[in-house]
C-alpha atoms as a PDB file:
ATOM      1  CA  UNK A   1      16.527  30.128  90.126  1.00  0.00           C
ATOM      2  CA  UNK A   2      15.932  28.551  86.389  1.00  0.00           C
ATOM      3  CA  UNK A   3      18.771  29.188  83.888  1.00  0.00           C
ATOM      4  CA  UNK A   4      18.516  30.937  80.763  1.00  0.00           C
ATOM      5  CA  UNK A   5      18.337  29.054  77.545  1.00  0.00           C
ATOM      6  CA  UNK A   6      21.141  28.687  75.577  1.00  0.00           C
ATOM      7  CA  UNK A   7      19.578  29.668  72.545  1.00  0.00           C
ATOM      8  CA  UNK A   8      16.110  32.155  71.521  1.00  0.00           C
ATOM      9  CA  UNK A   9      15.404  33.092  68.374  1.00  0.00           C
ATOM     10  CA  UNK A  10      13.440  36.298  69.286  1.00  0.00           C
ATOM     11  CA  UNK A  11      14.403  38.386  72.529  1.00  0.00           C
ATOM     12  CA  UNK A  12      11.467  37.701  75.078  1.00  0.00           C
ATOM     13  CA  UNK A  13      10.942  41.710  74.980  1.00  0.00           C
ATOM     14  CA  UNK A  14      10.468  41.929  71.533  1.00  0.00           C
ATOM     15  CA  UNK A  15       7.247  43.324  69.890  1.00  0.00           C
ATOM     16  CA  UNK A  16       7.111  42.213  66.361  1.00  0.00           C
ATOM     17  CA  UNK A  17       3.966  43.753  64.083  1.00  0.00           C
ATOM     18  CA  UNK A  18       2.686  40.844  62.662  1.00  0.00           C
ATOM     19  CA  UNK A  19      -0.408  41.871  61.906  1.00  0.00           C
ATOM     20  CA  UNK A  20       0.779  44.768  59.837  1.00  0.00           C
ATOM     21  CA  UNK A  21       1.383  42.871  56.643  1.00  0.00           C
ATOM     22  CA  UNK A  22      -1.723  40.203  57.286  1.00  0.00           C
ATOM     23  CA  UNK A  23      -3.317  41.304  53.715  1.00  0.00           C
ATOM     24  CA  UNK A  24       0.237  40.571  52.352  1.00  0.00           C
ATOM     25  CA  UNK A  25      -0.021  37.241  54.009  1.00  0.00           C
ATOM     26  CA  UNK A  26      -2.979  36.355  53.081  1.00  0.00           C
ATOM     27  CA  UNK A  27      -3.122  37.059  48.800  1.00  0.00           C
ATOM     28  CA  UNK A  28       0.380  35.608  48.548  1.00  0.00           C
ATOM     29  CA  UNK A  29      -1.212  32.781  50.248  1.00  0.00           C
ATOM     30  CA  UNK A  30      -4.273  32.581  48.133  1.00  0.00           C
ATOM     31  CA  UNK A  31      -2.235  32.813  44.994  1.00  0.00           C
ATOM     32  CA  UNK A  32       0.437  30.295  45.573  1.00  0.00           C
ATOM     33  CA  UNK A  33      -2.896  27.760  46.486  1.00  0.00           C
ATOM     34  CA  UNK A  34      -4.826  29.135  43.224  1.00  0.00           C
ATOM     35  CA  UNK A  35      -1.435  28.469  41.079  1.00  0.00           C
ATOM     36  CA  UNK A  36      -1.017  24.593  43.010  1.00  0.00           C
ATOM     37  CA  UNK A  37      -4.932  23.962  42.092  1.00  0.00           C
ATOM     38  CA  UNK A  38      -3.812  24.781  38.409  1.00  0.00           C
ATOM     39  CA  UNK A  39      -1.028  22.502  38.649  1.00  0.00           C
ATOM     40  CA  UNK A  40      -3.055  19.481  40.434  1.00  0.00           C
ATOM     41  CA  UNK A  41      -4.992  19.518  37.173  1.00  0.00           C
ATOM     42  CA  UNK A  42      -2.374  20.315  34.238  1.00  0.00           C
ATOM     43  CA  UNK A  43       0.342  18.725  34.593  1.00  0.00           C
ATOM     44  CA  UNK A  44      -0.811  16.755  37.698  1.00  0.00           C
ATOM     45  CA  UNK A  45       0.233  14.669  40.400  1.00  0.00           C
ATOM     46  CA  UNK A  46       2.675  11.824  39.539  1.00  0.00           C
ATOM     47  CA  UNK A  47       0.575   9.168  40.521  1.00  0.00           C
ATOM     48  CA  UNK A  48       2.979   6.814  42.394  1.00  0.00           C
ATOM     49  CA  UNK A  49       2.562   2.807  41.717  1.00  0.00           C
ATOM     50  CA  UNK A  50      -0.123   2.310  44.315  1.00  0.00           C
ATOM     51  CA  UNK A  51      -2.368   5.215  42.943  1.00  0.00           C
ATOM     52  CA  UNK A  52      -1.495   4.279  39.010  1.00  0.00           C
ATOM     53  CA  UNK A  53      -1.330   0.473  39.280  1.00  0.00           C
ATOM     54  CA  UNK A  54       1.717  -1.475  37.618  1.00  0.00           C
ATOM     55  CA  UNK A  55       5.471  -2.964  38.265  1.00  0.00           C
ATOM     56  CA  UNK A  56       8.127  -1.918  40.241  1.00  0.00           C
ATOM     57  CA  UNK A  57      11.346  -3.808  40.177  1.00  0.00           C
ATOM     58  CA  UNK A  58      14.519  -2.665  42.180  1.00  0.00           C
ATOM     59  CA  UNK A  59      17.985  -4.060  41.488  1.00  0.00           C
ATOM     60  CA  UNK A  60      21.587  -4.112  43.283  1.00  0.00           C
ATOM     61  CA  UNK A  61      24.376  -4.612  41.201  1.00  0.00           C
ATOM     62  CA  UNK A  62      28.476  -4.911  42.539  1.00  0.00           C
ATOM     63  CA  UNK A  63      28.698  -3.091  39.330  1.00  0.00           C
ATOM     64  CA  UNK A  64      27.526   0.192  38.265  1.00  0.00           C
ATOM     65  CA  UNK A  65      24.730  -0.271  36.403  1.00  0.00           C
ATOM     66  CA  UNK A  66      23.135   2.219  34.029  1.00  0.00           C
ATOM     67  CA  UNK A  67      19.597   2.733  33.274  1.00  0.00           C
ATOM     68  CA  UNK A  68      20.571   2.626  29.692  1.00  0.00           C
ATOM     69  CA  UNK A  69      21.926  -0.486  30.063  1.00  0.00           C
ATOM     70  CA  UNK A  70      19.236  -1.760  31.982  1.00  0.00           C
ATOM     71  CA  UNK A  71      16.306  -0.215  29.425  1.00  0.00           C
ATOM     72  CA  UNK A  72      18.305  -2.383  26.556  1.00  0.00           C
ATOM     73  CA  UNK A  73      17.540  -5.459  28.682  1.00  0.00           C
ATOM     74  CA  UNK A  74      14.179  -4.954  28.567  1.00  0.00           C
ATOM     75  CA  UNK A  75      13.700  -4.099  25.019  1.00  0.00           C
ATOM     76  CA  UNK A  76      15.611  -7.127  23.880  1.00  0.00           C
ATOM     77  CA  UNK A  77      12.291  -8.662  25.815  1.00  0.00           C
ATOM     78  CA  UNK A  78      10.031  -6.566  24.458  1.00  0.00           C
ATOM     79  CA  UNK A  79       9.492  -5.118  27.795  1.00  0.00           C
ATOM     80  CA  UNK A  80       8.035  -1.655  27.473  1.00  0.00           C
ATOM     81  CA  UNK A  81       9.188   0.149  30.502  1.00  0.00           C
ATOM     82  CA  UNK A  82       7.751   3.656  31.957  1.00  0.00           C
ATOM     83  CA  UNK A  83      11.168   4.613  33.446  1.00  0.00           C
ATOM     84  CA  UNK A  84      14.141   3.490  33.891  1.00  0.00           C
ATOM     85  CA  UNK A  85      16.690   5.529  36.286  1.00  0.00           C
ATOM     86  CA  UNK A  86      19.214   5.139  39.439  1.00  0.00           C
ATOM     87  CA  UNK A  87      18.256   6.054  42.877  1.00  0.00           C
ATOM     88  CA  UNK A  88      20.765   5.562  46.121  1.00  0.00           C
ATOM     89  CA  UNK A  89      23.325   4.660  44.245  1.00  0.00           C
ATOM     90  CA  UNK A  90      25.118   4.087  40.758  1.00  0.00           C
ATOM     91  CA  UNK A  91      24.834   0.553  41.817  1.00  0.00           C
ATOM     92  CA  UNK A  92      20.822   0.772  42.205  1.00  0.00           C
ATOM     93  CA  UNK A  93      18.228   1.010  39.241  1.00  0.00           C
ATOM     94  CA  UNK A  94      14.809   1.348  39.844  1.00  0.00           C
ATOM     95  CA  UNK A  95      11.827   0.167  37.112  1.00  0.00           C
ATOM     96  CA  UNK A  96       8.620   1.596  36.556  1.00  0.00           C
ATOM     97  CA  UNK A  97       6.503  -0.278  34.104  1.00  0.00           C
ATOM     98  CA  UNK A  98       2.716   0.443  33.095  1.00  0.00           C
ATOM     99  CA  UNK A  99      -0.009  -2.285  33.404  1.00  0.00           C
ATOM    100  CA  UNK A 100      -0.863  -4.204  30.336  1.00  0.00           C
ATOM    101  CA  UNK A 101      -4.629  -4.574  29.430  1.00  0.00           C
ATOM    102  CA  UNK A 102      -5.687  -6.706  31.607  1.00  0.00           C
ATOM    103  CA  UNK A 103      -4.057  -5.435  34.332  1.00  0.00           C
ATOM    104  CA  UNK A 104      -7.396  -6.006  36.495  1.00  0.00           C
ATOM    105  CA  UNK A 105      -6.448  -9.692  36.788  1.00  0.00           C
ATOM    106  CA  UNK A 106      -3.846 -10.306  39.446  1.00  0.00           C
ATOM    107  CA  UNK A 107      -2.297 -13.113  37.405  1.00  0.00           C
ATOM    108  CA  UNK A 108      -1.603 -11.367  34.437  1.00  0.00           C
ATOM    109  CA  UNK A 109      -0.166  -8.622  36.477  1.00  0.00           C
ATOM    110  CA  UNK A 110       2.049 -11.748  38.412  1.00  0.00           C
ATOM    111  CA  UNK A 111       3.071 -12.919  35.529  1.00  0.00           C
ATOM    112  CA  UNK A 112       4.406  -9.546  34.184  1.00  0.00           C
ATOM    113  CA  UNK A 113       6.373  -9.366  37.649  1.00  0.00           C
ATOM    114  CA  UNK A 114       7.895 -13.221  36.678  1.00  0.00           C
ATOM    115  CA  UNK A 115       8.536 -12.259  33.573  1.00  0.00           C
ATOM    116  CA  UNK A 116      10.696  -8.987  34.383  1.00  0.00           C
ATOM    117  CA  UNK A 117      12.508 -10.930  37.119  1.00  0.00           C
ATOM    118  CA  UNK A 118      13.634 -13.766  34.551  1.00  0.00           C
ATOM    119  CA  UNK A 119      14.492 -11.516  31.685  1.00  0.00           C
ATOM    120  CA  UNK A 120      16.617  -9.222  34.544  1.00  0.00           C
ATOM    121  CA  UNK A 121      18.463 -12.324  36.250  1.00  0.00           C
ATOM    122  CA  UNK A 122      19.104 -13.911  33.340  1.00  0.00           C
ATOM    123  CA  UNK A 123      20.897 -11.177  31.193  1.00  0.00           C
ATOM    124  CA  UNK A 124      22.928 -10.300  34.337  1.00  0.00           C
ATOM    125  CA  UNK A 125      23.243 -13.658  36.366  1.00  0.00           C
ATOM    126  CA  UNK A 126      25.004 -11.250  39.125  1.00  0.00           C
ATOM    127  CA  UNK A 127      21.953  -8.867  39.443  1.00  0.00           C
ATOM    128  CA  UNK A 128      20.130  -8.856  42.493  1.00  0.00           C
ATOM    129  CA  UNK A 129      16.340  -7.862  43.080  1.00  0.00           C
ATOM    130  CA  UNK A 130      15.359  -5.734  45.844  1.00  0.00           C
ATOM    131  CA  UNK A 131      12.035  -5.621  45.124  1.00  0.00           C
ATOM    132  CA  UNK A 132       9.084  -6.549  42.483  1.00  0.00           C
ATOM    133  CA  UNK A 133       6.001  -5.307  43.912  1.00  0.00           C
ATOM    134  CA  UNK A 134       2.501  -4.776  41.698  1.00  0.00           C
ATOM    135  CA  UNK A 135      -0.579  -3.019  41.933  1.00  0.00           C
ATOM    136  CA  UNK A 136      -4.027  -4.050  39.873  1.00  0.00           C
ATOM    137  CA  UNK A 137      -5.724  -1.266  38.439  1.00  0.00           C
ATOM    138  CA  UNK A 138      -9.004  -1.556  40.403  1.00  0.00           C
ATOM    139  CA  UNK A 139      -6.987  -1.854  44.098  1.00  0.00           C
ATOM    140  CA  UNK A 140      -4.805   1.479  42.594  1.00  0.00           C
ATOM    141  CA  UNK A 141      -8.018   3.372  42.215  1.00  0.00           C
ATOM    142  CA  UNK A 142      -9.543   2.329  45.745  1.00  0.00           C
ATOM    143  CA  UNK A 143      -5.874   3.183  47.401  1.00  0.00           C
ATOM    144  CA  UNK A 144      -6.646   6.367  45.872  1.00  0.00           C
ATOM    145  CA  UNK A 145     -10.034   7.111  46.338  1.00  0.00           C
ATOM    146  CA  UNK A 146      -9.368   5.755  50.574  1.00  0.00           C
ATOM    147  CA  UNK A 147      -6.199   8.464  50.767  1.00  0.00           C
ATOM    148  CA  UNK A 148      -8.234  11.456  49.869  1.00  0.00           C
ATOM    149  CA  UNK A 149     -11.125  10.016  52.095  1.00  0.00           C
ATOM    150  CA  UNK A 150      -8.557  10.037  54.748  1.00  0.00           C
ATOM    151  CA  UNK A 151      -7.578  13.437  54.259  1.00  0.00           C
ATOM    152  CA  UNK A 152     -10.852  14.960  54.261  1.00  0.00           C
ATOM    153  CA  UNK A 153     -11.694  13.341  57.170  1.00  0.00           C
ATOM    154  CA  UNK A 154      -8.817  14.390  58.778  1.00  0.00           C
ATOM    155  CA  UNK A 155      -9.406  17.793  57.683  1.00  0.00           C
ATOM    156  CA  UNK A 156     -13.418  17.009  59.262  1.00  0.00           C
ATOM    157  CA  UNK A 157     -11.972  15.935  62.673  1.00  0.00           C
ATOM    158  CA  UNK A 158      -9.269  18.735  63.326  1.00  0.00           C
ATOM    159  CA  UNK A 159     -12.813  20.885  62.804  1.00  0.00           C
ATOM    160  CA  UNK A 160     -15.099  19.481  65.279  1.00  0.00           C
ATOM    161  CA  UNK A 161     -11.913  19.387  67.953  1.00  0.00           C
ATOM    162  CA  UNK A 162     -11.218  22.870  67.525  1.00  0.00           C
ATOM    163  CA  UNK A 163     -14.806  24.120  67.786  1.00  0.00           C
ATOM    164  CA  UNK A 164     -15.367  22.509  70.783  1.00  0.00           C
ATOM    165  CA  UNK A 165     -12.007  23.157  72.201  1.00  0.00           C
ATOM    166  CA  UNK A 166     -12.220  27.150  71.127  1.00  0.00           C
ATOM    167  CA  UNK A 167     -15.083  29.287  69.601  1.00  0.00           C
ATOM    168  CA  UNK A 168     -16.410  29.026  66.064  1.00  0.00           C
ATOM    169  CA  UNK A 169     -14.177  31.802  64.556  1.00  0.00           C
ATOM    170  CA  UNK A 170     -10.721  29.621  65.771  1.00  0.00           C
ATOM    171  CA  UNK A 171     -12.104  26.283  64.161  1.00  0.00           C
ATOM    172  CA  UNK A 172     -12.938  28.186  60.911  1.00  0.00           C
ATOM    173  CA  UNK A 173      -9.436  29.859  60.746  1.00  0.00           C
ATOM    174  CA  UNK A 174      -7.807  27.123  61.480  1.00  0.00           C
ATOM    175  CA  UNK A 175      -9.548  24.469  59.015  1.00  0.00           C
ATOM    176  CA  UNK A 176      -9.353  27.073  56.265  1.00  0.00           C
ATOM    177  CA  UNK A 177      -5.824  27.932  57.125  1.00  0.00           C
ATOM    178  CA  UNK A 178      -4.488  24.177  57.057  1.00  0.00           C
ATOM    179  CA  UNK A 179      -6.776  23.548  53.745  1.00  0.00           C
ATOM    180  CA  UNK A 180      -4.486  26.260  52.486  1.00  0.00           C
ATOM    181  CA  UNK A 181      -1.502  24.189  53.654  1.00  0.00           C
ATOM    182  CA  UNK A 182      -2.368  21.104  52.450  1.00  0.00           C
ATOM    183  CA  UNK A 183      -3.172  22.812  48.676  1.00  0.00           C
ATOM    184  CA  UNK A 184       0.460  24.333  48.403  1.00  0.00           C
ATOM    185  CA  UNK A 185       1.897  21.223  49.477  1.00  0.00           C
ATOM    186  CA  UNK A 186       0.197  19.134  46.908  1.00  0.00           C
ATOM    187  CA  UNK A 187       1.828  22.115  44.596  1.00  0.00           C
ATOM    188  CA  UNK A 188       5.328  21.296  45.760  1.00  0.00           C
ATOM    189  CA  UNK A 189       4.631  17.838  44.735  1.00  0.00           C
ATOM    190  CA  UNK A 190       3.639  18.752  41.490  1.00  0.00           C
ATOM    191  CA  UNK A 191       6.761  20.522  40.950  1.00  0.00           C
ATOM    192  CA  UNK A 192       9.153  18.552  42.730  1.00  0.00           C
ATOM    193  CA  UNK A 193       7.179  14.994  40.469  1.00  0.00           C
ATOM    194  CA  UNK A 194       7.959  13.040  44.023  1.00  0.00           C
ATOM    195  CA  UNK A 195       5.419  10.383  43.313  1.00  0.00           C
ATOM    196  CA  UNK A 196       2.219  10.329  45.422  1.00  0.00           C
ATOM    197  CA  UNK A 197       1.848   7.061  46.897  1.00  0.00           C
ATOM    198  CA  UNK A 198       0.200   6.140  50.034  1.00  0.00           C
ATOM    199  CA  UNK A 199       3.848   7.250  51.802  1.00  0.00           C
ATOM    200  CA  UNK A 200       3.022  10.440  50.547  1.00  0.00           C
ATOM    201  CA  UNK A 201      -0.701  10.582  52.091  1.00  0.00           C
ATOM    202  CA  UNK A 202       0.932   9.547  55.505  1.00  0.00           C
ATOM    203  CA  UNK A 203       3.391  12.632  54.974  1.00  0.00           C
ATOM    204  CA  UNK A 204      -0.302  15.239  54.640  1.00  0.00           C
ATOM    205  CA  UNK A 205      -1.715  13.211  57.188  1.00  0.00           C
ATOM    206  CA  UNK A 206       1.344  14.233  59.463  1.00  0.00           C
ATOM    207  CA  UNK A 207       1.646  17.915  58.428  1.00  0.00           C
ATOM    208  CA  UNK A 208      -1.777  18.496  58.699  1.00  0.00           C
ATOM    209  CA  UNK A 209      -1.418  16.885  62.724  1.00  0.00           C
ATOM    210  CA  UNK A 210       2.013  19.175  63.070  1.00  0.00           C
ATOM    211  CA  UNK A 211       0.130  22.581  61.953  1.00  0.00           C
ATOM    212  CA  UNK A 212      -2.666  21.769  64.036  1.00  0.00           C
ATOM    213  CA  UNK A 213      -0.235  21.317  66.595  1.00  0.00           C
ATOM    214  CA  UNK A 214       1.484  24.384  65.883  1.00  0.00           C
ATOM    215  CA  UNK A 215      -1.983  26.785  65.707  1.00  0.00           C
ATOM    216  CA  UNK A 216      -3.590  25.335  68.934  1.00  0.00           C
ATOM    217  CA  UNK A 217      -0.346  26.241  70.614  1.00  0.00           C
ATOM    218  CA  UNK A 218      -1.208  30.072  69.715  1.00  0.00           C
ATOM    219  CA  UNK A 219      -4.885  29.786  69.911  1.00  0.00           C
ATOM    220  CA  UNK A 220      -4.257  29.310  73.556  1.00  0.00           C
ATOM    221  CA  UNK A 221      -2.464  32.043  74.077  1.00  0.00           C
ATOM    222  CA  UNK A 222      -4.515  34.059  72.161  1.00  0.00           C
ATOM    223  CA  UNK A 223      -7.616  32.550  74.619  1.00  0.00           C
ATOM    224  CA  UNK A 224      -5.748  33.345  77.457  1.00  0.00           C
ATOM    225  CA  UNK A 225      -5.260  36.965  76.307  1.00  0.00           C
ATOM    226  CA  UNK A 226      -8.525  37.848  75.453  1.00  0.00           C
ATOM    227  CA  UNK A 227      -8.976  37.326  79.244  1.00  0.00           C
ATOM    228  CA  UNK A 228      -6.481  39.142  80.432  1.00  0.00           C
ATOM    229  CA  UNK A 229      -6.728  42.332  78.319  1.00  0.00           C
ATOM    230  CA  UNK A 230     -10.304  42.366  77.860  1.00  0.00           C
ATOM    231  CA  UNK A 231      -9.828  46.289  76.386  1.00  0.00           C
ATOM    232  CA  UNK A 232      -6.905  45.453  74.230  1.00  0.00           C
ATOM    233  CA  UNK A 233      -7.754  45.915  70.141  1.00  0.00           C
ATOM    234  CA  UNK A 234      -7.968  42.630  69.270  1.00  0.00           C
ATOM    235  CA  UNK A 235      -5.259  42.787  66.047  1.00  0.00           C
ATOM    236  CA  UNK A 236      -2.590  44.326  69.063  1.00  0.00           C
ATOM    237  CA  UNK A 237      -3.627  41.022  71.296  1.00  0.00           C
ATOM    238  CA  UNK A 238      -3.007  38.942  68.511  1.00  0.00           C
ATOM    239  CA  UNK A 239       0.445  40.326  67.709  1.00  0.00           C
ATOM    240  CA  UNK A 240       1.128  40.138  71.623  1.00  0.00           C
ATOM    241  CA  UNK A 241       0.080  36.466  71.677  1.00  0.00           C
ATOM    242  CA  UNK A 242       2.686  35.355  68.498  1.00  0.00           C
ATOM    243  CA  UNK A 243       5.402  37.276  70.385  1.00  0.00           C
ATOM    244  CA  UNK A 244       4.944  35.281  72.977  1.00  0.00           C
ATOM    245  CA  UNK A 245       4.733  31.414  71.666  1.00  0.00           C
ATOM    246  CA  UNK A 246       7.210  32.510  68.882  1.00  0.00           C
ATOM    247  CA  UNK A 247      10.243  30.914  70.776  1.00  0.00           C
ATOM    248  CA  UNK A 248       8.210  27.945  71.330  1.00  0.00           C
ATOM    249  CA  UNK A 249       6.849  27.903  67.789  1.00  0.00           C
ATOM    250  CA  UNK A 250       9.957  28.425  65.937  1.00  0.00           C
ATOM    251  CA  UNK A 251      12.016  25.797  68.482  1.00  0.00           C
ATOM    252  CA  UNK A 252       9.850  23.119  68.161  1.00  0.00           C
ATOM    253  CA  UNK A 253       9.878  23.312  64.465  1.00  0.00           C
ATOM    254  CA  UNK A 254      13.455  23.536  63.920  1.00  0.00           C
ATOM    255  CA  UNK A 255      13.478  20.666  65.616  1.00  0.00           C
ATOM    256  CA  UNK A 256      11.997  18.780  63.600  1.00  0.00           C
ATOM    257  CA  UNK A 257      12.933  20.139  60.710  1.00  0.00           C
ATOM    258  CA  UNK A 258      16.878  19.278  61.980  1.00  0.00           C
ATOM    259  CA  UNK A 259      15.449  15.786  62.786  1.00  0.00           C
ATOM    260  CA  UNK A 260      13.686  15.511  59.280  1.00  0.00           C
ATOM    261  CA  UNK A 261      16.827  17.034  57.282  1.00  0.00           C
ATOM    262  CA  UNK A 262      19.105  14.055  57.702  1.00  0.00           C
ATOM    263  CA  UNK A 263      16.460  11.490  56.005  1.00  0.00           C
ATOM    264  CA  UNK A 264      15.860  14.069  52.918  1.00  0.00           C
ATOM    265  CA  UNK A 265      19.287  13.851  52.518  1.00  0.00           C
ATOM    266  CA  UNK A 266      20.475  10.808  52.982  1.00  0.00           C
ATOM    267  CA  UNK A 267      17.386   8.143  53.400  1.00  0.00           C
ATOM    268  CA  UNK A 268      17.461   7.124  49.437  1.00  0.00           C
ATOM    269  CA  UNK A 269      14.655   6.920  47.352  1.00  0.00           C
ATOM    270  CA  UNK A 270      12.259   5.135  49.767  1.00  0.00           C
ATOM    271  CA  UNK A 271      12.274   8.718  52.515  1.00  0.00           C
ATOM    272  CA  UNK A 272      13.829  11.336  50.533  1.00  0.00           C
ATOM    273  CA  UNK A 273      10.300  12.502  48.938  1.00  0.00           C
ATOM    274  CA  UNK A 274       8.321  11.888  52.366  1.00  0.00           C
ATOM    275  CA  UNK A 275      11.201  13.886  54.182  1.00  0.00           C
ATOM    276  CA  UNK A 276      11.474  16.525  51.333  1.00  0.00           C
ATOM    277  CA  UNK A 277       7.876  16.770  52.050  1.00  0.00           C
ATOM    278  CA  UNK A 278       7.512  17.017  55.676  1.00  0.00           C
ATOM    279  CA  UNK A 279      10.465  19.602  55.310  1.00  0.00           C
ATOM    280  CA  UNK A 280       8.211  21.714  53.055  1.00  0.00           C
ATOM    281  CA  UNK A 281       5.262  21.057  55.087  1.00  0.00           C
ATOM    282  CA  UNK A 282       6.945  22.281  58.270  1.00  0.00           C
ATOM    283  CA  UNK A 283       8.116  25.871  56.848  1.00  0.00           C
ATOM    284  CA  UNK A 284       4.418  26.035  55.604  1.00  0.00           C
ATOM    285  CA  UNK A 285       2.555  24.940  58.485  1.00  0.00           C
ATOM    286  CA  UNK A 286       4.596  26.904  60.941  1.00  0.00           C
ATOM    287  CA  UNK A 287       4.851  30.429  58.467  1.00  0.00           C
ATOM    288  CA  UNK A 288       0.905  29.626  58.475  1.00  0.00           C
ATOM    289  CA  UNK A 289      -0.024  30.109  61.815  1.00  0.00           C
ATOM    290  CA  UNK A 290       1.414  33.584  62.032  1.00  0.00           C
ATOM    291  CA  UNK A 291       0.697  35.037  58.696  1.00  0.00           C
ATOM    292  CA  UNK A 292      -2.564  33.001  57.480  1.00  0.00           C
ATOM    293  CA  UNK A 293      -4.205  31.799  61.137  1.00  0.00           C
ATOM    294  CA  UNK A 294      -4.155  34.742  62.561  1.00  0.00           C
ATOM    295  CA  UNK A 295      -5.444  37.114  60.159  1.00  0.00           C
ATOM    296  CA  UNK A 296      -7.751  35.106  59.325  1.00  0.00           C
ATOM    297  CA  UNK A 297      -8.762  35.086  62.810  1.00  0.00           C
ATOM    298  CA  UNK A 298      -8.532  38.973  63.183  1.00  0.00           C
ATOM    299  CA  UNK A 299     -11.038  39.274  60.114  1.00  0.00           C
ATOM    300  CA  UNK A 300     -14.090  36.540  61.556  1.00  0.00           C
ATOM    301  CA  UNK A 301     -13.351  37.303  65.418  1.00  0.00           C
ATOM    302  CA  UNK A 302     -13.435  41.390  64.759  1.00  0.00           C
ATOM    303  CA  UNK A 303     -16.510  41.765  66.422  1.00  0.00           C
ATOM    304  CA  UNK A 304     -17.839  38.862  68.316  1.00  0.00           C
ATOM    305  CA  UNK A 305     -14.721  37.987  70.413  1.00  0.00           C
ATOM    306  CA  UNK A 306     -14.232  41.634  70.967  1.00  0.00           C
ATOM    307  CA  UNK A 307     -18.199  42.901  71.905  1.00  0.00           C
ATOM    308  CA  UNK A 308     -18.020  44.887  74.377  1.00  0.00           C
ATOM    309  CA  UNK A 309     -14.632  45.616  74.761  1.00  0.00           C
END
């Protein structure tokens, strides 16, 4: 005889009416992607250092060490710096500077990462770099250009699979559904300024895999219905199939959204955005597949998966 979980979220009787507020769903969707598209273009992403090109230099110091401090080094050098500011620590400073002109040639962009590194060790002899890392302006724009190639072609993959693993009307929902997604989580960047480095693409890349995930999960119950009840209304066989993955849906992502948590907290400035991110990107994907999926599925699949019935 098999045990009873510990823990559900839902009891396995319960009927919830999804479907009821799907037009809710789907405009509060719509608007929250219409207001991130605004934001994409005014103010904009902040382009990290491999999408913007230029210098980042990390330092470790015994003592506190404050970006003010740190800025007056580098004006006594006539070092312009983008940003100066802590991260980690009070003993970490982190420094952002633009590319000069001439930033396509690699050894005028070395010799800016020299310079910083000489000025830096020898105002504070007890100063320690973590890291000096540059980006040329012409590899910046191809990192970029490659990421949102990668991203489309995600997006162009997760379609064909889904057509040929369901019908037209799933693939469509689902493609639309996760371009939704992927346009309020380039919002939350905007407002959160995380910068949007190649880290940042591998965090899409992975939400965009988890929501998938998460909406094939349902589209096979929902398959599997529409076999068994071949008179059911389809918008009551779609409320009946949520009800029953929504243990399974909402376990898996707390899950890893408990297993994610610890890094936004605690992983310092090199995970906290990618975590932050995949945190967001969870509660959207897996909100998504009941309130933007489905509807969307009820509105193409209305009459073709239901003829006849």
């Amino acid at each position: 005889m098999l045990s009873r979980p510990l823990l559900r979220f839902v009891r396995d009787d319960r009927q919830i009416h999804f479907m009821r507020g799907r037009h809710a769903g789907l405009i509060v969707s719509a608007l929250l992607s219409i207001a991130s598209i605004a934001l994409f273009f005014m103010p904009g992403l902040n382009l990290g250092l491999d999408f913007r090109g230029g210098v980042i230099v990390e330092t470790h110091s015994q003592a506190i060490e404050t970006p003010a401090h740190m800025r007056q080094i580098l004006e006594a050098a006539h070092i312009d710096a983008a940003s100066v500011q802590s991260f980690g620590s009070p003993h970490d400073v982190r420094i952002a500077i633009n590319l000069p002109r001439g930033g396509e040639d690699e050894r005028i962009t070395q010799k800016l990462v020299d310079h910083v590194r000489t000025v830096i060790t020898q105002a504070e002899p007890d100063i320690q770099i973590e890291r000096a890392d540059a980006v040329g302006g012409s590899v910046s724009a191809e990192l970029f250009r490659n990421g949102i190639l990668a991203l489309v072609f995600s997006l162009g993959m997760i379609l064909v699979y889904i057509w040929f693993r369901f019908e037209r009307e799933f693939a469509l929902s689902a493609v639309i559904t996760l371009i939704l997604d992927l346009t309020k989580t380039i919002g939350f960047l905007v407002v959160t300024r995380f910068e949007f480095d190649l880290v940042m693409v591998a965090a899409l890349l992975t939400i965009l895999g988890y929501s998938t995930n998460d909406k094939v999960v349902v589209y096979d119950r929902v398959r599997e219905n529409l076999r068994k009840y071949r008179k059911m209304p389809l918008r009551e066989l779609l409320d009946l199939s949520i009800n029953e993955t929504l243990n399974r849906t909402l376990g898996t992502s707390m899950t890893v959204f408990l297993a994610a948590l610890p890094l936004a907290l605690f992983g310092g400035s090199t995970l906290t955005g990618f975590a932050s991110v995949m945190l967001f990107g969870i509660v959207v994907g897996t909100s998504s597949s009941i309130f933007i999926a489905a509807p969307l599925l009820l509105l193409m699949g209305q009459k073709r998966l239901r003829r006849g019935a």
